[in-house]
PDB file of N, CA and C in Angstrom:
ATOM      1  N   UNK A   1       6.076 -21.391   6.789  1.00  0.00           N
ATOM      2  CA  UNK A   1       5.289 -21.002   7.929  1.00  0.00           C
ATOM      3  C   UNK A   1       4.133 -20.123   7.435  1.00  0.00           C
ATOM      4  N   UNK A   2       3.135 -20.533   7.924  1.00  0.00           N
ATOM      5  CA  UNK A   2       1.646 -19.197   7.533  1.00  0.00           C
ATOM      6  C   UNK A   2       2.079 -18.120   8.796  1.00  0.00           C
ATOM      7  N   UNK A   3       1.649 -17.220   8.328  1.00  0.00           N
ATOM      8  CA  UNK A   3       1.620 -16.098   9.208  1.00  0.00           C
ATOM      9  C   UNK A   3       0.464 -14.899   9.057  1.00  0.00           C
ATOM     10  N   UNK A   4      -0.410 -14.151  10.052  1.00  0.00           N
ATOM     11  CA  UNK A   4      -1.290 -13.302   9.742  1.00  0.00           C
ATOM     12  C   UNK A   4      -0.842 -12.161  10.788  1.00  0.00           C
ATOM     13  N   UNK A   5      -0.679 -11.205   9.972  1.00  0.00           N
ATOM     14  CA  UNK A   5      -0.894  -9.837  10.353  1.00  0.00           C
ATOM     15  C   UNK A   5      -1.895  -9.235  10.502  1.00  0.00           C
ATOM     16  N   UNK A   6      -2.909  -8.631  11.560  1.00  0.00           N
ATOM     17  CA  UNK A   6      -4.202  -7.920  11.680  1.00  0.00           C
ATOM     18  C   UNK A   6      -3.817  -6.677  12.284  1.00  0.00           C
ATOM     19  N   UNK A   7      -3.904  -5.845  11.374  1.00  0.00           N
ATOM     20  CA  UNK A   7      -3.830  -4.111  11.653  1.00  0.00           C
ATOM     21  C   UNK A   7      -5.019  -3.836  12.102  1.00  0.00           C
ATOM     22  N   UNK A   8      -5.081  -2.628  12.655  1.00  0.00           N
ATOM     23  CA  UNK A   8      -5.961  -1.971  13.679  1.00  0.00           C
ATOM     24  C   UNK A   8      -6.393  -0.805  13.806  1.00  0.00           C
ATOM     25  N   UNK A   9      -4.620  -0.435  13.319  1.00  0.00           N
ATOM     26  CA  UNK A   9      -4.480   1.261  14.007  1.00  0.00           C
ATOM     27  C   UNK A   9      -4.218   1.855  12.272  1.00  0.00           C
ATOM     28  N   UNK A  10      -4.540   3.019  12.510  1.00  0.00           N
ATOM     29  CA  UNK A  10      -4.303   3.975  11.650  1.00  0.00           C
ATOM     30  C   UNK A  10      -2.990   4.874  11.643  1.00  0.00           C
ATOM     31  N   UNK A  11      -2.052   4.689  12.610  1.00  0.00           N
ATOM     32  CA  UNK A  11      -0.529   5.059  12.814  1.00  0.00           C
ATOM     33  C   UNK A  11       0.168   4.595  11.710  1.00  0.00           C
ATOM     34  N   UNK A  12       0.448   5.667  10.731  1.00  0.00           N
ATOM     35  CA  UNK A  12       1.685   5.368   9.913  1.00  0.00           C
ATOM     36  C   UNK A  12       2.875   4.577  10.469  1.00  0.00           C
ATOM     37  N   UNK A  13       3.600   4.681  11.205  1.00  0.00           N
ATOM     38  CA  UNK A  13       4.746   4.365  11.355  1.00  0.00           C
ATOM     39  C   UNK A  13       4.662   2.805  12.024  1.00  0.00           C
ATOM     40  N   UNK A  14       3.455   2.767  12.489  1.00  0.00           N
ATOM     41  CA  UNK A  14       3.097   1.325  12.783  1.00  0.00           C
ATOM     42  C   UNK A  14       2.665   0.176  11.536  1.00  0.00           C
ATOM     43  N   UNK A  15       1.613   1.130  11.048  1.00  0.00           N
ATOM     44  CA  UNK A  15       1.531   0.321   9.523  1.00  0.00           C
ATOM     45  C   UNK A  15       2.317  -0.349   8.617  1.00  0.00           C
ATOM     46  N   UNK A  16       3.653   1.051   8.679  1.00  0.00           N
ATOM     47  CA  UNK A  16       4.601   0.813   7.312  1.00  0.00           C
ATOM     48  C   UNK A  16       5.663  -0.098   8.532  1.00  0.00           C
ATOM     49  N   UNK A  17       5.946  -0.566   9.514  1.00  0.00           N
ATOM     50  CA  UNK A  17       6.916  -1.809  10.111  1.00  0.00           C
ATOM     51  C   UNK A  17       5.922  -3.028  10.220  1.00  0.00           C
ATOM     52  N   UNK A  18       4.975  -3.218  10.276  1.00  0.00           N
ATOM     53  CA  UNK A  18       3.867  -4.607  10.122  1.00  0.00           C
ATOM     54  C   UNK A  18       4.049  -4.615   8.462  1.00  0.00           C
ATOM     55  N   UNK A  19       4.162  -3.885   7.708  1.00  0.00           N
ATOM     56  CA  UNK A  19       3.965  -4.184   5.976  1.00  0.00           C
ATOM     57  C   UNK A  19       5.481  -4.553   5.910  1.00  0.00           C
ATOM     58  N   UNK A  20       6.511  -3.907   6.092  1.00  0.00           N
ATOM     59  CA  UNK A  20       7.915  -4.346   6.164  1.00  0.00           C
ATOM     60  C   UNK A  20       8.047  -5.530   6.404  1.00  0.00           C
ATOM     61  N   UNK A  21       7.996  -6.243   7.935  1.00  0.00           N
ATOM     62  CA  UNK A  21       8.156  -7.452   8.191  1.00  0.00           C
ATOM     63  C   UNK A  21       7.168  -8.355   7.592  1.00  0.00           C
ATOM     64  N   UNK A  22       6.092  -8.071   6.585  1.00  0.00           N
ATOM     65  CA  UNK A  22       4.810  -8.866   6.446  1.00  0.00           C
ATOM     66  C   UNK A  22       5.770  -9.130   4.758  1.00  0.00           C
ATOM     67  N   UNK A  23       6.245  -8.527   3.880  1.00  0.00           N
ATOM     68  CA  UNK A  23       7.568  -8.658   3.439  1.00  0.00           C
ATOM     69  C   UNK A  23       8.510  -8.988   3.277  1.00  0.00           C
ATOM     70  N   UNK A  24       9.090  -8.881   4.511  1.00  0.00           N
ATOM     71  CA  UNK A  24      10.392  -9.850   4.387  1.00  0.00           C
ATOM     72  C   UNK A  24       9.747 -11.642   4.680  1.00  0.00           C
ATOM     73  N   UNK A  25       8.710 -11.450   5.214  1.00  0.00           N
ATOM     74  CA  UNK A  25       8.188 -13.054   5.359  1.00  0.00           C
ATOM     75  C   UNK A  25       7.863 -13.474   3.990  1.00  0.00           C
ATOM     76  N   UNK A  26       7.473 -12.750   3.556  1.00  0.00           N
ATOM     77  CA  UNK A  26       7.047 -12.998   1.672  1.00  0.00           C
ATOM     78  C   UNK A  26       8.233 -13.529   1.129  1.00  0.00           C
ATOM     79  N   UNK A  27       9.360 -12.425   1.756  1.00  0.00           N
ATOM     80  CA  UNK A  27      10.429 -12.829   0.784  1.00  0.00           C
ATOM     81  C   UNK A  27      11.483 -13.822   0.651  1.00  0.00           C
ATOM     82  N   UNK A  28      11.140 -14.827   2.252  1.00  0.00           N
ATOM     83  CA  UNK A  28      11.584 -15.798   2.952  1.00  0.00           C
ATOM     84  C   UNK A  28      11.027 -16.829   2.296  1.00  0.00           C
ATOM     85  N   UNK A  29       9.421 -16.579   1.905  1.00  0.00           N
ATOM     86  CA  UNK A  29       8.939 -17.624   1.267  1.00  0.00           C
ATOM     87  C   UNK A  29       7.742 -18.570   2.113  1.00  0.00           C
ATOM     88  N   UNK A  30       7.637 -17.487   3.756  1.00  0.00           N
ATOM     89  CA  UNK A  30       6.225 -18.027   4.293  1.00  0.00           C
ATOM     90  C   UNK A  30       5.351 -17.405   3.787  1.00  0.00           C
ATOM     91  N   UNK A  31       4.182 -18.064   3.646  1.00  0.00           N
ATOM     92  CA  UNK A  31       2.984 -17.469   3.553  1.00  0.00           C
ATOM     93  C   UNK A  31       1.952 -17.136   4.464  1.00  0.00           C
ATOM     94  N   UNK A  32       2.054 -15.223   3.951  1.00  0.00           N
ATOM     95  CA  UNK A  32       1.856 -14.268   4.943  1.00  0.00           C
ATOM     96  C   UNK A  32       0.135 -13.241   4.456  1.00  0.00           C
ATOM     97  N   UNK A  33      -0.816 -13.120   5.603  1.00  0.00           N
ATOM     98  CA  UNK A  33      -1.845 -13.186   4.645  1.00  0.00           C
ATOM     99  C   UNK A  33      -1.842 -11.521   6.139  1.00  0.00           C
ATOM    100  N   UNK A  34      -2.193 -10.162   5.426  1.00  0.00           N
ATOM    101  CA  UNK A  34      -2.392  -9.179   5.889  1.00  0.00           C
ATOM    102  C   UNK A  34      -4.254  -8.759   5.813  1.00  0.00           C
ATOM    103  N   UNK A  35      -4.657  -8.251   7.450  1.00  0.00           N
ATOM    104  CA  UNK A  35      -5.731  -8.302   7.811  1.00  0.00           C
ATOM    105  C   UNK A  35      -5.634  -7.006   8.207  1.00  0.00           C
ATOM    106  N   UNK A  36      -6.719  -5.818   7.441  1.00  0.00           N
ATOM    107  CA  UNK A  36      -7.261  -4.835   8.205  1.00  0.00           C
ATOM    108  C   UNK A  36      -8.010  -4.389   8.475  1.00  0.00           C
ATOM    109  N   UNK A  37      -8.131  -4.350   9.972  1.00  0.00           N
ATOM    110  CA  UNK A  37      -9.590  -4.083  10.570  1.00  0.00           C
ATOM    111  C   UNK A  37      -9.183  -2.323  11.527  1.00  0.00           C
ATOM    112  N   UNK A  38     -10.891  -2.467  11.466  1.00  0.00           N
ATOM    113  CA  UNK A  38     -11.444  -0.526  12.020  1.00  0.00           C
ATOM    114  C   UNK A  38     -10.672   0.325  11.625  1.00  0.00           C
ATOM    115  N   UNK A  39      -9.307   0.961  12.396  1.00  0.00           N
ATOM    116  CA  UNK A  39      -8.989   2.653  11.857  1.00  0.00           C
ATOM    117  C   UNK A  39      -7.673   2.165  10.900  1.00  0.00           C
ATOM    118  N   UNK A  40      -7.193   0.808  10.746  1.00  0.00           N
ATOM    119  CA  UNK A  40      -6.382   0.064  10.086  1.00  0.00           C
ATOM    120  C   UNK A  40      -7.004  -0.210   8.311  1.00  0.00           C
ATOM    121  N   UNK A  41      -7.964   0.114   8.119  1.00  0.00           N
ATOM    122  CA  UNK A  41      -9.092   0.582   6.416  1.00  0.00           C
ATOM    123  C   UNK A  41      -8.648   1.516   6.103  1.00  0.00           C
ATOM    124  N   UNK A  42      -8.124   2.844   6.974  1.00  0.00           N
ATOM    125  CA  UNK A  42      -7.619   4.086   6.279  1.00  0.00           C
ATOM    126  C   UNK A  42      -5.974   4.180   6.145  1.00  0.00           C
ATOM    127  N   UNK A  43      -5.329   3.064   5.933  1.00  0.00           N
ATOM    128  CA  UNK A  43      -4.113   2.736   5.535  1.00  0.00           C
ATOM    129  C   UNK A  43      -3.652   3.936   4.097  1.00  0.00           C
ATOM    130  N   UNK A  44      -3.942   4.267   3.454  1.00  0.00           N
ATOM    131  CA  UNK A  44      -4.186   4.678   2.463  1.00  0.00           C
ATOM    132  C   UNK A  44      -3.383   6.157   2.853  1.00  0.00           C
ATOM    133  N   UNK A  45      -4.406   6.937   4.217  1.00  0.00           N
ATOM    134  CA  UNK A  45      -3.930   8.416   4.171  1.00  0.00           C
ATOM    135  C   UNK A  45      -3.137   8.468   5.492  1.00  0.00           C
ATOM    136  N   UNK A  46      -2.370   6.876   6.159  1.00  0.00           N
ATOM    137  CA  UNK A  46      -1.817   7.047   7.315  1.00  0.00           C
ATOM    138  C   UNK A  46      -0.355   6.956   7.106  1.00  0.00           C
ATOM    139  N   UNK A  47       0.352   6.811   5.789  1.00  0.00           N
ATOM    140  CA  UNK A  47       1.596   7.466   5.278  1.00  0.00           C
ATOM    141  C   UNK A  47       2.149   8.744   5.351  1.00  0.00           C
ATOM    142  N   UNK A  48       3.742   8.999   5.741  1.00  0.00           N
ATOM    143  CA  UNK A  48       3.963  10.243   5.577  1.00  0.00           C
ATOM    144  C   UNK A  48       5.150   9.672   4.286  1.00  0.00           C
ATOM    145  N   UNK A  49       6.227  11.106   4.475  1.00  0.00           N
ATOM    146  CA  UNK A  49       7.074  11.026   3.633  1.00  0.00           C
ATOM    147  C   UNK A  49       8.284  10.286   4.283  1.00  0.00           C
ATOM    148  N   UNK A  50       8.464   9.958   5.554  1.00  0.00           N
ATOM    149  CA  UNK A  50       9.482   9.455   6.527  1.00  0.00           C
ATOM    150  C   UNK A  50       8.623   7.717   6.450  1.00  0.00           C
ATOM    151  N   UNK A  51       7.120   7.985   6.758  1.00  0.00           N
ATOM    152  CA  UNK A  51       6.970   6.084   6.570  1.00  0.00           C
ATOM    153  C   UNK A  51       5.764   6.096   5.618  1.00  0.00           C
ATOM    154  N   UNK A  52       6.340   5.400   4.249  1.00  0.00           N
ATOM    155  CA  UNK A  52       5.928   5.505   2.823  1.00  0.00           C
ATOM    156  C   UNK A  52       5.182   4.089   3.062  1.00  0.00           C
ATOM    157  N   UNK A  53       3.945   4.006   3.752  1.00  0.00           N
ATOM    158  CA  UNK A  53       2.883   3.062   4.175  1.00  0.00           C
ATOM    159  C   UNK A  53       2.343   2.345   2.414  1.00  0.00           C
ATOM    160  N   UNK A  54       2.266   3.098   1.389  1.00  0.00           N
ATOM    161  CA  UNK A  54       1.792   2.887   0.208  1.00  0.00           C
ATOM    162  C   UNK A  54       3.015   1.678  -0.980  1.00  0.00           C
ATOM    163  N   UNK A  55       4.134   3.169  -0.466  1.00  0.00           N
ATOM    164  CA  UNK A  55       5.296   1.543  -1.325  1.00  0.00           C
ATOM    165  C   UNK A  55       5.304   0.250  -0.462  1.00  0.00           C
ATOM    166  N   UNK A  56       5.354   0.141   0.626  1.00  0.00           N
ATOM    167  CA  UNK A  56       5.341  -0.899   1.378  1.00  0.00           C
ATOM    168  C   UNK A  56       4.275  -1.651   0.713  1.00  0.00           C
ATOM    169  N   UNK A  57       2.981  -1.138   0.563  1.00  0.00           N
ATOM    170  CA  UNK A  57       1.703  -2.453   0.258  1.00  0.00           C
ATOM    171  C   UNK A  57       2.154  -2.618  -1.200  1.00  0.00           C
ATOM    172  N   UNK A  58       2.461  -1.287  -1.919  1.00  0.00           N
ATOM    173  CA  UNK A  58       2.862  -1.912  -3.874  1.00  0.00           C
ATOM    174  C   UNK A  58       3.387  -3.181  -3.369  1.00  0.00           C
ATOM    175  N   UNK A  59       4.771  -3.108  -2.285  1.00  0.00           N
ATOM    176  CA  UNK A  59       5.694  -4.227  -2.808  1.00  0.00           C
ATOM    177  C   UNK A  59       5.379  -5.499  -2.159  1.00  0.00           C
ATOM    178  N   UNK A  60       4.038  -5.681  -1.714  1.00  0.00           N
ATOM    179  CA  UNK A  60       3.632  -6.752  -0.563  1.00  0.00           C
ATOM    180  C   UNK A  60       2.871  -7.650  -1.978  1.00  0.00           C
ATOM    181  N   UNK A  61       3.686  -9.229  -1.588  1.00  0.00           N
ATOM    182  CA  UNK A  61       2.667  -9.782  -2.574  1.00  0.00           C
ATOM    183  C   UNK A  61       2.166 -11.241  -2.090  1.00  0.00           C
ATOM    184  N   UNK A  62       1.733 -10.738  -1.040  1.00  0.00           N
ATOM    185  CA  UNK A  62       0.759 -11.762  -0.482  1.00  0.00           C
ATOM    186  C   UNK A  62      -0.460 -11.942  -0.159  1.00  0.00           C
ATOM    187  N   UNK A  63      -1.539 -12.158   0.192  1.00  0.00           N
ATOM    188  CA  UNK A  63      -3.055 -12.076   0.929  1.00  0.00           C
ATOM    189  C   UNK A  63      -3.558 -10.593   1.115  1.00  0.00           C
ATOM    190  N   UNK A  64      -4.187 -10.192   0.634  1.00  0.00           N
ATOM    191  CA  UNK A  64      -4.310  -8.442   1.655  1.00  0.00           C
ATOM    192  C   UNK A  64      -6.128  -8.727   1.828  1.00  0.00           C
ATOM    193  N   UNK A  65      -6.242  -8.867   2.930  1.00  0.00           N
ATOM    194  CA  UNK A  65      -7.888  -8.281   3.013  1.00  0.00           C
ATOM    195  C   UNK A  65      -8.514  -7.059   3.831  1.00  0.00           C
ATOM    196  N   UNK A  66      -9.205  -6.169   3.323  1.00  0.00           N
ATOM    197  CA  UNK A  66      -9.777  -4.906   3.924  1.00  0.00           C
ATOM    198  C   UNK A  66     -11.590  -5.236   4.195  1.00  0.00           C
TER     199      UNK A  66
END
């Protein structure tokens, strides 16, 4: 199955469950292509220590476009 994820928001805890499930689709073996648009670019500083937004993208190995 293709699948696209388009982020938006800059909410950690939203980020790091769209990168999770964008993940387990990876790991199923669809191909899953991650899209981020407007306050969804600052992915980077919208991690805490409860939702680790950064290991989530290390372990994402599919499509990423910013």
């Amino acid at each position: 199955m293709k699948v696209l994820f388009i982020i938006s928001t800059d909410d950690g805890e939203t980020i790091y469950n769209a990168m999770r499930l964008a993940n387990v689709g990876v790991e199923k073996g669809d191909e899953v292509s991650v899209f981020m648009l407007g306050k969804g670019v600052m992915f980077e500083k919208s991690g805490s220590e409860q939702f680790d937004v950064i290991g989530q993208m290390n372990k994402y190995k599919g499509d990423f476009y910013v």
